[in-house]
C-alpha atoms as a PDB file:
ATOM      1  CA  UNK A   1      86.014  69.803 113.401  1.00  0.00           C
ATOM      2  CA  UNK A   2      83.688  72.028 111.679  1.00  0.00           C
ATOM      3  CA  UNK A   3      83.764  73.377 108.003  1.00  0.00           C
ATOM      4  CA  UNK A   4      85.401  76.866 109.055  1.00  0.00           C
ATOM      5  CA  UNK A   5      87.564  74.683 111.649  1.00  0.00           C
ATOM      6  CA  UNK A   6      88.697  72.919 108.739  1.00  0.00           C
ATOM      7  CA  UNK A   7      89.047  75.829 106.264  1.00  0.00           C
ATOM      8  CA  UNK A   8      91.192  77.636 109.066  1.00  0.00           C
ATOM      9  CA  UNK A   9      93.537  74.916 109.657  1.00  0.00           C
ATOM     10  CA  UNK A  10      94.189  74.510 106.113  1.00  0.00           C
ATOM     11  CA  UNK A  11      94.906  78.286 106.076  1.00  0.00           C
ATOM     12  CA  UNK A  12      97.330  77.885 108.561  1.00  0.00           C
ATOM     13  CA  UNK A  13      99.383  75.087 106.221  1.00  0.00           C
ATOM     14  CA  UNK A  14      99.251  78.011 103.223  1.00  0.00           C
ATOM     15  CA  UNK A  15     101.366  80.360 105.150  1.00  0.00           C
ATOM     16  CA  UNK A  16     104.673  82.124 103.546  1.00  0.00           C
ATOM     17  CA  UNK A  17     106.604  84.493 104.512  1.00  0.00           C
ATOM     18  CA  UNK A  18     104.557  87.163 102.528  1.00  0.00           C
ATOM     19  CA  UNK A  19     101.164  84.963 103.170  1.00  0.00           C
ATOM     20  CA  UNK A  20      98.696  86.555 104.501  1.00  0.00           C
ATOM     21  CA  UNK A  21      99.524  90.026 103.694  1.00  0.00           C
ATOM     22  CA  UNK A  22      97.460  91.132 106.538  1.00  0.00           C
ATOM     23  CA  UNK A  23      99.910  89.651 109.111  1.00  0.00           C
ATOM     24  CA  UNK A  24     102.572  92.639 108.440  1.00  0.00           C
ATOM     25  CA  UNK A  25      99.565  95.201 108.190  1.00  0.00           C
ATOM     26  CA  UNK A  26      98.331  94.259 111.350  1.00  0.00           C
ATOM     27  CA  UNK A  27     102.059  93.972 113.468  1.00  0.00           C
ATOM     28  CA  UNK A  28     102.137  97.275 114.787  1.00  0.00           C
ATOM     29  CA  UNK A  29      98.967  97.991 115.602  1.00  0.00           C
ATOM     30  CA  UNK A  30      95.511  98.834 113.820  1.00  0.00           C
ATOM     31  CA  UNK A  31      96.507  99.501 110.235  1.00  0.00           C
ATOM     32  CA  UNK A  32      92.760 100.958 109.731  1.00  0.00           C
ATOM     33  CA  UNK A  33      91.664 104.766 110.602  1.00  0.00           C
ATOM     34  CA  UNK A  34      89.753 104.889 113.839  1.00  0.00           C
ATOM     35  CA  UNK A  35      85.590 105.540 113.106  1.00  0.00           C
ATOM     36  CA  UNK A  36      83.284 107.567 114.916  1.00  0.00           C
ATOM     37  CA  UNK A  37      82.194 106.038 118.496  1.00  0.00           C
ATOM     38  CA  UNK A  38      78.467 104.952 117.222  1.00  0.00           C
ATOM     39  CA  UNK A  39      75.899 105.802 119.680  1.00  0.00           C
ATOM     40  CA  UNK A  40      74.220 103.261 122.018  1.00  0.00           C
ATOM     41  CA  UNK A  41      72.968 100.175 120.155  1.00  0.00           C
ATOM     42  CA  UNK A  42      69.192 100.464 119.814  1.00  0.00           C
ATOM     43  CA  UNK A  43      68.314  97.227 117.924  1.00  0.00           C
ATOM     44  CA  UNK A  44      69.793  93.721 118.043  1.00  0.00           C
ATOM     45  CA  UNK A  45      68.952  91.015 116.100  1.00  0.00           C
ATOM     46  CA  UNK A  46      70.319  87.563 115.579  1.00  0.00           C
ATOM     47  CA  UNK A  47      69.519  84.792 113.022  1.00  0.00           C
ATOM     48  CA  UNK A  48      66.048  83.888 113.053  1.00  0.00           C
ATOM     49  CA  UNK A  49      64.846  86.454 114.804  1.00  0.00           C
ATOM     50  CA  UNK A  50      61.984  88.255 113.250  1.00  0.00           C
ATOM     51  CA  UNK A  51      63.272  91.339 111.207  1.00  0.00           C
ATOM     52  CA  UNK A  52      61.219  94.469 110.586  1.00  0.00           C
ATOM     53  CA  UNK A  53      60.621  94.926 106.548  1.00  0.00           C
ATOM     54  CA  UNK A  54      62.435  98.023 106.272  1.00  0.00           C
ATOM     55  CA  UNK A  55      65.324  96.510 108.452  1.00  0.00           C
ATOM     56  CA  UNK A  56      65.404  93.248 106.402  1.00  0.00           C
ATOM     57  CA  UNK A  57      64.746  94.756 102.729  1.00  0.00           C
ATOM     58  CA  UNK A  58      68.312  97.438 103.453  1.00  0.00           C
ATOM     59  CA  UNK A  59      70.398  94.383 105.098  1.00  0.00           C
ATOM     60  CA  UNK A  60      69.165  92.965 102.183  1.00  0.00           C
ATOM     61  CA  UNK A  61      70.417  95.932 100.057  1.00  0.00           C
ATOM     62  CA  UNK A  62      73.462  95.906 101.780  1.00  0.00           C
ATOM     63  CA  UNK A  63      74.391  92.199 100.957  1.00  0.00           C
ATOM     64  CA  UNK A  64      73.477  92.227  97.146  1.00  0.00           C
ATOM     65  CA  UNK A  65      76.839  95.071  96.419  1.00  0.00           C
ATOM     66  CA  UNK A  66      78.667  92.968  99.046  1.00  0.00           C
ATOM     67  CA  UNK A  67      78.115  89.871  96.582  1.00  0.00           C
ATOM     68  CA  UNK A  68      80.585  87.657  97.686  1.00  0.00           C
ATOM     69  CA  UNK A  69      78.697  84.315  97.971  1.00  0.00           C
ATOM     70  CA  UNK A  70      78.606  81.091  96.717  1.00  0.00           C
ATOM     71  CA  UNK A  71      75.383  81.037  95.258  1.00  0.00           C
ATOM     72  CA  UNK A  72      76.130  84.552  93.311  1.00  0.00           C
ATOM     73  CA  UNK A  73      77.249  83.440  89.746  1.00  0.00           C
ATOM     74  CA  UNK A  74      78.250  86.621  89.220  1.00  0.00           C
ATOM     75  CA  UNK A  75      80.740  86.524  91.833  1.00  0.00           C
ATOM     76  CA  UNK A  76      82.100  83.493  90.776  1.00  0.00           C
ATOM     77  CA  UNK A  77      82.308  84.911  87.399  1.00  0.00           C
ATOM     78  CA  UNK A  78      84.394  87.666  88.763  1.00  0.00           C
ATOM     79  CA  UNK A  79      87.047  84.924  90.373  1.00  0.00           C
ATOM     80  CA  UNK A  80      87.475  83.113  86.713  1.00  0.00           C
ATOM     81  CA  UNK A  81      88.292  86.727  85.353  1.00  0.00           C
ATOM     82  CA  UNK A  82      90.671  86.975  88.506  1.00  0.00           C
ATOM     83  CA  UNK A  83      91.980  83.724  87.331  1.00  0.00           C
ATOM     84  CA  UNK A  84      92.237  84.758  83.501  1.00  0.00           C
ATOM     85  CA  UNK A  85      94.354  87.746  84.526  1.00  0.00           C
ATOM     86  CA  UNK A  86      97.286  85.834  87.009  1.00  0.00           C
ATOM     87  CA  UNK A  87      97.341  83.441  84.203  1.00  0.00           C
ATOM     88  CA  UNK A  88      97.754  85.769  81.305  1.00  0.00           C
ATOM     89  CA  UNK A  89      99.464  88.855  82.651  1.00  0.00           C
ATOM     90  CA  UNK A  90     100.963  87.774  85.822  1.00  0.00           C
ATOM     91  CA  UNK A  91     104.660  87.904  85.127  1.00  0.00           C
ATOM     92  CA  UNK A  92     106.084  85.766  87.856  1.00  0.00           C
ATOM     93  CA  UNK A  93     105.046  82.259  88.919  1.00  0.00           C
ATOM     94  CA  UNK A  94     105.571  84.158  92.611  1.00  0.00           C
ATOM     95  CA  UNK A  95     102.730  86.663  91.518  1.00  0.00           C
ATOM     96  CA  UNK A  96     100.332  83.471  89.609  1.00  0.00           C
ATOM     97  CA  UNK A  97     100.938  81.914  93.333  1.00  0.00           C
ATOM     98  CA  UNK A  98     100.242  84.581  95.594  1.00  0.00           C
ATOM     99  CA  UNK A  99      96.953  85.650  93.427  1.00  0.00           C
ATOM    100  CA  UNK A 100      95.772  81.689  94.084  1.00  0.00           C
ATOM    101  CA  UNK A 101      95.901  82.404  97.497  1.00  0.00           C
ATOM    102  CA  UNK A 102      94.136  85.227  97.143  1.00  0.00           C
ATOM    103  CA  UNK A 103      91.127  83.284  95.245  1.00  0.00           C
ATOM    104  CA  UNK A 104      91.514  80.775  98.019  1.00  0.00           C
ATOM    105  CA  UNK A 105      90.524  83.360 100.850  1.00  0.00           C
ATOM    106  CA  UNK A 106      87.699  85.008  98.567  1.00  0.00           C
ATOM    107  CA  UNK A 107      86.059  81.495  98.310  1.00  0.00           C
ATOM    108  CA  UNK A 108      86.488  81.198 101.829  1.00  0.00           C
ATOM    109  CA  UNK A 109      84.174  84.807 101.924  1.00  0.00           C
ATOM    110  CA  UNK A 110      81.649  82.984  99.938  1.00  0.00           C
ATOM    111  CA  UNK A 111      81.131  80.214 102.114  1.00  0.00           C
ATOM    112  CA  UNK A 112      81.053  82.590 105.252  1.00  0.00           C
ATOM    113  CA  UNK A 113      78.271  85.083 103.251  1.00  0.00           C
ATOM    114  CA  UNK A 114      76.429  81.848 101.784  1.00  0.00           C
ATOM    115  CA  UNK A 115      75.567  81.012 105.644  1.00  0.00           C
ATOM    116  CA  UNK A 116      74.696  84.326 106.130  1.00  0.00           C
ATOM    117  CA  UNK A 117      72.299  84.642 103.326  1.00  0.00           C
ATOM    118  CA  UNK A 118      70.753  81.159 104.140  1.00  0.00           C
ATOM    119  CA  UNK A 119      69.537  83.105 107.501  1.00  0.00           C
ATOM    120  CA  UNK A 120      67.969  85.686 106.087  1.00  0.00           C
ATOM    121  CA  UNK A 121      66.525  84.322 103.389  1.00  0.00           C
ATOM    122  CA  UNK A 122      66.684  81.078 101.206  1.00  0.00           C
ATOM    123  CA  UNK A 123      65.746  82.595  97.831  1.00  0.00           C
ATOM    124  CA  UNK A 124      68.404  85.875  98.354  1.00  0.00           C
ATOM    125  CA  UNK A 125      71.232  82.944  99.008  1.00  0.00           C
ATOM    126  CA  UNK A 126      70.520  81.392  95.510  1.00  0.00           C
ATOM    127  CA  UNK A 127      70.031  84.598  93.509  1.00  0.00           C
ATOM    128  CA  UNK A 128      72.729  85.778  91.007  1.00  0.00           C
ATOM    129  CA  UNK A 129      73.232  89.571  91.388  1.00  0.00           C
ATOM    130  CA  UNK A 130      75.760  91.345  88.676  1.00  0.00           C
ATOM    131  CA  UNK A 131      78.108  93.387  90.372  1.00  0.00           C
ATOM    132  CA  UNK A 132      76.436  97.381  89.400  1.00  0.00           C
ATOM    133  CA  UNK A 133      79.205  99.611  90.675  1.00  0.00           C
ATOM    134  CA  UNK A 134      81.494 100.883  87.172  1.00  0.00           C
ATOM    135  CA  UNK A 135      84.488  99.634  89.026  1.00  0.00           C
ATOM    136  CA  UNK A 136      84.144  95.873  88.533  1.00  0.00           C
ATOM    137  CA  UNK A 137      83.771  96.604  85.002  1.00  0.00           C
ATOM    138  CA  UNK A 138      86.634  98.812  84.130  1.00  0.00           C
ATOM    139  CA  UNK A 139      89.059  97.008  81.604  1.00  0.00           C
ATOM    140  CA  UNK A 140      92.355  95.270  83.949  1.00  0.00           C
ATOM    141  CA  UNK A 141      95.052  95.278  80.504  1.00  0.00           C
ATOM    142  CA  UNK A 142      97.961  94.842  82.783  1.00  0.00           C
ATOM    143  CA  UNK A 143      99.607  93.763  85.920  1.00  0.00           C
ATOM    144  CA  UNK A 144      99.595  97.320  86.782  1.00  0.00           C
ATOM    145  CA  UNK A 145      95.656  97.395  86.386  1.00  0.00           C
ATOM    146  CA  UNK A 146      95.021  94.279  88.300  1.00  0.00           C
ATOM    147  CA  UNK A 147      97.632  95.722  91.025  1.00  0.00           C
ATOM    148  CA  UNK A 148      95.580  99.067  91.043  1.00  0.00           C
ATOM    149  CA  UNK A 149      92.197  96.749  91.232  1.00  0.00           C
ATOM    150  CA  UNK A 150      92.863  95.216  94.163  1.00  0.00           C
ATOM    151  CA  UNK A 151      94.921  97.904  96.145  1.00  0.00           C
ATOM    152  CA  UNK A 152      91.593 100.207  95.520  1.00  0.00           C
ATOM    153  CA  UNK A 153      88.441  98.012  95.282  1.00  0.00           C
ATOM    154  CA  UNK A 154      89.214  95.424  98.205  1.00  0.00           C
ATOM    155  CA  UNK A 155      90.668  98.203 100.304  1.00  0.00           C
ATOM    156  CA  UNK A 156      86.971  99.222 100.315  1.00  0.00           C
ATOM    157  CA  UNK A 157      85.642  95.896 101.703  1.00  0.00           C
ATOM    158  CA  UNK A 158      87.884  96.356 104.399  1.00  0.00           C
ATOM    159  CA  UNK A 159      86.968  99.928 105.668  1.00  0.00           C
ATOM    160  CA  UNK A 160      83.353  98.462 105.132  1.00  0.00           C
ATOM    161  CA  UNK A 161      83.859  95.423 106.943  1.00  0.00           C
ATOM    162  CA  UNK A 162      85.287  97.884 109.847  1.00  0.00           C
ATOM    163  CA  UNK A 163      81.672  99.535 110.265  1.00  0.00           C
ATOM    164  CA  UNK A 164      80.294  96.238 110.246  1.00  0.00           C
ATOM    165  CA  UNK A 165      81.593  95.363 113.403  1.00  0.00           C
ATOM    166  CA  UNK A 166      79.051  97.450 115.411  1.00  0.00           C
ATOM    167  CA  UNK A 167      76.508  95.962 113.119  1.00  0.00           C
ATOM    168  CA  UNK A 168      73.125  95.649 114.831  1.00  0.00           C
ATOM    169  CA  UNK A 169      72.658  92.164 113.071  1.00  0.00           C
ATOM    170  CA  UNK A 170      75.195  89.561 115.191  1.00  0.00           C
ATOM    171  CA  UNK A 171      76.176  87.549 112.092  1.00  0.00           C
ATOM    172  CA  UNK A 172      77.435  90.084 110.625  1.00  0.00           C
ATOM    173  CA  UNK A 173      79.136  91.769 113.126  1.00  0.00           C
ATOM    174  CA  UNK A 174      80.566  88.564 114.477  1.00  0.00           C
ATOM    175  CA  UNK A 175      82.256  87.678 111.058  1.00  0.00           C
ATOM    176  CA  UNK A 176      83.225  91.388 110.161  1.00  0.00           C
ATOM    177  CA  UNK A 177      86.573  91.515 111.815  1.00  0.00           C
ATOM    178  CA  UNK A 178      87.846  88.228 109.685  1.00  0.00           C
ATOM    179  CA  UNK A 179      86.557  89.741 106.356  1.00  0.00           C
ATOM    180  CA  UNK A 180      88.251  92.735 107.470  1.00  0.00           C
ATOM    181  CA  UNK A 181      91.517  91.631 108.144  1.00  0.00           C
ATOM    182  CA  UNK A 182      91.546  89.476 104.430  1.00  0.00           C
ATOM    183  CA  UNK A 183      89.798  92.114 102.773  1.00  0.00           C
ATOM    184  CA  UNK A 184      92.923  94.516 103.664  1.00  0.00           C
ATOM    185  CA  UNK A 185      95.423  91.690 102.902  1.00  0.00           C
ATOM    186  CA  UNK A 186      94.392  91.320  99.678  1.00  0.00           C
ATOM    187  CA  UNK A 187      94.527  95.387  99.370  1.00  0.00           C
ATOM    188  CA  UNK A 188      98.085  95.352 100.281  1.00  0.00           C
ATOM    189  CA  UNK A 189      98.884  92.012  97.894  1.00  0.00           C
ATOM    190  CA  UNK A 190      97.657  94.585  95.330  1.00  0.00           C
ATOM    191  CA  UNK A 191     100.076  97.453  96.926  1.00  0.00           C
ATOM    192  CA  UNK A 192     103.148  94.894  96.965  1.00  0.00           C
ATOM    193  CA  UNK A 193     102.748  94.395  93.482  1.00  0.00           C
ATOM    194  CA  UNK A 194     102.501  97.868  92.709  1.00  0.00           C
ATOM    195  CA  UNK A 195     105.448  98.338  94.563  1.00  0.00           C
ATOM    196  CA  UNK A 196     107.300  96.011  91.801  1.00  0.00           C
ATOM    197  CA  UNK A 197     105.797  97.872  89.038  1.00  0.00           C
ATOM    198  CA  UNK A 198     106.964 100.921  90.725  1.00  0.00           C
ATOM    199  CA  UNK A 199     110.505 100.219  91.244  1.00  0.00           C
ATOM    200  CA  UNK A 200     111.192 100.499  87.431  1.00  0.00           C
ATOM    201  CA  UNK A 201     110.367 103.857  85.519  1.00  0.00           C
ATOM    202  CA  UNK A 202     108.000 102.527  82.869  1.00  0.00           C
ATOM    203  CA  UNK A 203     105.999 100.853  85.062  1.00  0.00           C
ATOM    204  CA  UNK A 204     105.618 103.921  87.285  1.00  0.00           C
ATOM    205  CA  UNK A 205     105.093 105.743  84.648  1.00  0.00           C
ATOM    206  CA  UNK A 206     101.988 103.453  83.646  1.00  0.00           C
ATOM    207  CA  UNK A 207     100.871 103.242  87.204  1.00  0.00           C
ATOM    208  CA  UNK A 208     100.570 107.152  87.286  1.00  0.00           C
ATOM    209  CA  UNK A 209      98.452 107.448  84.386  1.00  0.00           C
ATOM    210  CA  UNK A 210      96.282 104.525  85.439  1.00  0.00           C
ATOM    211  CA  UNK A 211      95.559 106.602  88.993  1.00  0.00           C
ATOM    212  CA  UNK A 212      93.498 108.405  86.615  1.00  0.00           C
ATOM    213  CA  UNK A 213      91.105 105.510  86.208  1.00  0.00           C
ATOM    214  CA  UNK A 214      91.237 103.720  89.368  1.00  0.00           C
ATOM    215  CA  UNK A 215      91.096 106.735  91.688  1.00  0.00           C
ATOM    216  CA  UNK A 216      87.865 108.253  90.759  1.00  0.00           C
ATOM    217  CA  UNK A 217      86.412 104.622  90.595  1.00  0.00           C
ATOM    218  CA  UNK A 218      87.651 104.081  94.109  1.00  0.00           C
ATOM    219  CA  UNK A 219      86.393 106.950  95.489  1.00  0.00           C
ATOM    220  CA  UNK A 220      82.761 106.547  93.900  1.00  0.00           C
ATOM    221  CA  UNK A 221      82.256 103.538  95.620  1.00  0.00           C
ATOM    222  CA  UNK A 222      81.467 104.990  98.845  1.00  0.00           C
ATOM    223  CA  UNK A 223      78.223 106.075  96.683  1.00  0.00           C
ATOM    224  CA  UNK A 224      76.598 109.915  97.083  1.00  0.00           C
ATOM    225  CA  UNK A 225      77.253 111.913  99.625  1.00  0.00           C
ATOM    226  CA  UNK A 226      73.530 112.507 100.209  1.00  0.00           C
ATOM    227  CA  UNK A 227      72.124 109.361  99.390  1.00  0.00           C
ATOM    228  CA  UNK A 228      68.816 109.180 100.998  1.00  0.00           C
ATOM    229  CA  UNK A 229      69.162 105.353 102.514  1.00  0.00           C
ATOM    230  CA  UNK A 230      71.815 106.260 104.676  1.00  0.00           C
ATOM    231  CA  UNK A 231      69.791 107.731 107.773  1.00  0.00           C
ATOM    232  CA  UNK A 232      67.989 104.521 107.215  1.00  0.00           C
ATOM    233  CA  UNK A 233      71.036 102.421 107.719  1.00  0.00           C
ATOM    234  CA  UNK A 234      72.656 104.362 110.561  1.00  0.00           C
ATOM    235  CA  UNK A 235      69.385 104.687 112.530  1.00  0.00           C
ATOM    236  CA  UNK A 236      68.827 101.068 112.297  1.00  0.00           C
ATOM    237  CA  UNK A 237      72.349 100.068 113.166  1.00  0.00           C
ATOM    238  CA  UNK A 238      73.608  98.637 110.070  1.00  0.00           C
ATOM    239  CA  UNK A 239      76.067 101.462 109.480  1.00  0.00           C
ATOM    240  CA  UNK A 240      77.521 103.505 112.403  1.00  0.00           C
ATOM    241  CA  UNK A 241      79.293 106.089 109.968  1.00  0.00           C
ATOM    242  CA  UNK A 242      77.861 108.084 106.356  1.00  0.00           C
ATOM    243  CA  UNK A 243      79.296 107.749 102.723  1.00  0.00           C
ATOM    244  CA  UNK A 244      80.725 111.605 102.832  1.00  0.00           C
ATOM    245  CA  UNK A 245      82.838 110.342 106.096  1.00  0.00           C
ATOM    246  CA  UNK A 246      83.956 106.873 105.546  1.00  0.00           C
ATOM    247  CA  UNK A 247      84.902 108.174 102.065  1.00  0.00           C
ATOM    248  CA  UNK A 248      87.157 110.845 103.605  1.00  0.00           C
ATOM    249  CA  UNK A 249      89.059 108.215 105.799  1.00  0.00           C
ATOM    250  CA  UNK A 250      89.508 105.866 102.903  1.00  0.00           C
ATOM    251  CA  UNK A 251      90.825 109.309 101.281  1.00  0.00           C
ATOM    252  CA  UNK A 252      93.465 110.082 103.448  1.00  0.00           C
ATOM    253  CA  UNK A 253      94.640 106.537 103.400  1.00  0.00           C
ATOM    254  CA  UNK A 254      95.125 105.684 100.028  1.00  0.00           C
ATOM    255  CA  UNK A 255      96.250 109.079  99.373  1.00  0.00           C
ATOM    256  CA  UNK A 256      99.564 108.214 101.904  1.00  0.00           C
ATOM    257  CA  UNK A 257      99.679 105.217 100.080  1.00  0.00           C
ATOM    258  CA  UNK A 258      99.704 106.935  96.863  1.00  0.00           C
ATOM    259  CA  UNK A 259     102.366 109.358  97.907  1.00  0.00           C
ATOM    260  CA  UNK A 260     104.583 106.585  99.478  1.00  0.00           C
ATOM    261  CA  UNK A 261     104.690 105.084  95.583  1.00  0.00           C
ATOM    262  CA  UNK A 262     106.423 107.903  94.481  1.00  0.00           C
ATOM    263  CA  UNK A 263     103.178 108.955  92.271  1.00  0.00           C
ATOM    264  CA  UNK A 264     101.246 112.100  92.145  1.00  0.00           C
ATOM    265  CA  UNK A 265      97.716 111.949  93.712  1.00  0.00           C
ATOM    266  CA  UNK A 266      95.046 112.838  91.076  1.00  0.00           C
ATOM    267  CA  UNK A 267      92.277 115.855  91.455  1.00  0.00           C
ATOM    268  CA  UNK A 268      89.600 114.105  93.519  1.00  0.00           C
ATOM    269  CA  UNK A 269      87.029 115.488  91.181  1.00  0.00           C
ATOM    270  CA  UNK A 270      88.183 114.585  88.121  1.00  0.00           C
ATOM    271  CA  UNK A 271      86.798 111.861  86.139  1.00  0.00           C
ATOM    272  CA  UNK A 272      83.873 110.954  89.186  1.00  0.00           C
ATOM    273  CA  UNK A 273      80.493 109.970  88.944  1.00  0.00           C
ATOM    274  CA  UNK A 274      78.989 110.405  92.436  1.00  0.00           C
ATOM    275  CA  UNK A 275      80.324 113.249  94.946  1.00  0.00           C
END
């Protein structure tokens, strides 16, 4: 038995009736919207294989938001605030439980993007790279934040991990749809706990004026609309879709989400940094 052998047969023993939240997403059907056919693969490249600069130095890009790996400090920096938060604000031992489960999986991320970055490059694998997007620095003062955090921010891994699957580099395209599925697990552990905070007026009330930080922050994360690198990306076969467009899909869906809550969805101007 290999290590992911052995990781996904302990998985297997961790399962609930609520654990993994991707299970329900995924019962019916693809949960995710459908992306643009991408045209006809041009490039294909597997571990080891020599990478042109330009190619290497965006996959390389690419990885360093991604930042889930073991050797990233920063990312295991993030998991001890994840940690802080169940402990402090969680309000169930349900909820503390659940969010362990969640930390479990993300570790299990970090092993899968360590071996990746050990393929492209030794140095990259060891190097600690603070997470830059606003998002992963906004203050999480309540459940309701944290809820709102996760719903929103890995939501976005998953609609990312979607394009990878036509990746032109095999590693990544061969662990994308496993990443995928988690990533949007752990967006609708965030959802189920906003649908607890929901169900009483006070904390719907505090969700709804919380939108008004998360939102913008969510939809920023797709980056600018007419951000220069992404030609480079989509030409090279690292992306098969732009920011503008995968930002639109994420859009719709959250916004349904949103709605389904009861809550009003906020001005999708309003408060952003990047359009």
């Amino acid at each position: 038995m290999n290590e992911m052998d052995a990781i996904v047969e302990a998985e297997e023993r961790g399962r609930t009736g609520l654990w993994p939240f991707w299970r329900k997403a995924y019962a019916h059907g693809d949960p995710l919207p459908a992306f643009p056919t991408p045209a006809a693969r041009a490039y294909r490249f597997d571990e080891g294989d020599p990478l042109p600069d330009e190619y290497k130095a965006l996959l390389l890009r690419m990885l360093r938001h991604e930042g889930e790996r073991a050797g990233n400090k920063s990312f295991l920096g993030l998991m001890a605030t994840c940690l802080d938060i169940a402990e402090n604000l969680f309000p169930t031992r349900e909820s503390k439980v659940i969010k362990a489960e969640y930390l479990a999986e993300e570790l299990k991320h970090a092993i899968m993007f360590h071996r990746l970055a050990m393929g492209l490059e030794h140095d990259f694998a060891l190097r600690d790279v603070p997470y830059a997007h606003y998002s992963f620095h906004l203050p999480r003062e309540s459940w309701a934040d944290d809820a709102l955090f996760h719903f929103f921010v890995d939501l976005n891994g998953a609609f990312h991990s979607r394009d990878w699957r036509e990746s032109s580099y095999v590693p990544l395209a061969k662990m994308a749809a496993t990443v995928e599925r988690d990533e949007l697990g752990h967006s609708e552990m965030g959802y189920y706990f906003l649908q607890q905070i929901c169900a009483d007026a006070r904390g719907k009330a505090l969700t709804q004026r919380l939108l008004a930080k998360w939102y913008p922050a969510a939809l920023d994360m797709f980056g600018r609309s007419d951000s220069p690198n992404v030609p480079k990306f989509i030409g090279w076969g690292l992306k098969t879709i732009g920011n503008a467009q995968i930002r639109e899909l994420y859009k719709a869906y959250v916004d349904r989400k949103i709605a389904t809550l009861g809550l009003d969805v906020p001005d999708e101007r309003k408060n952003r940094k990047f359009l």
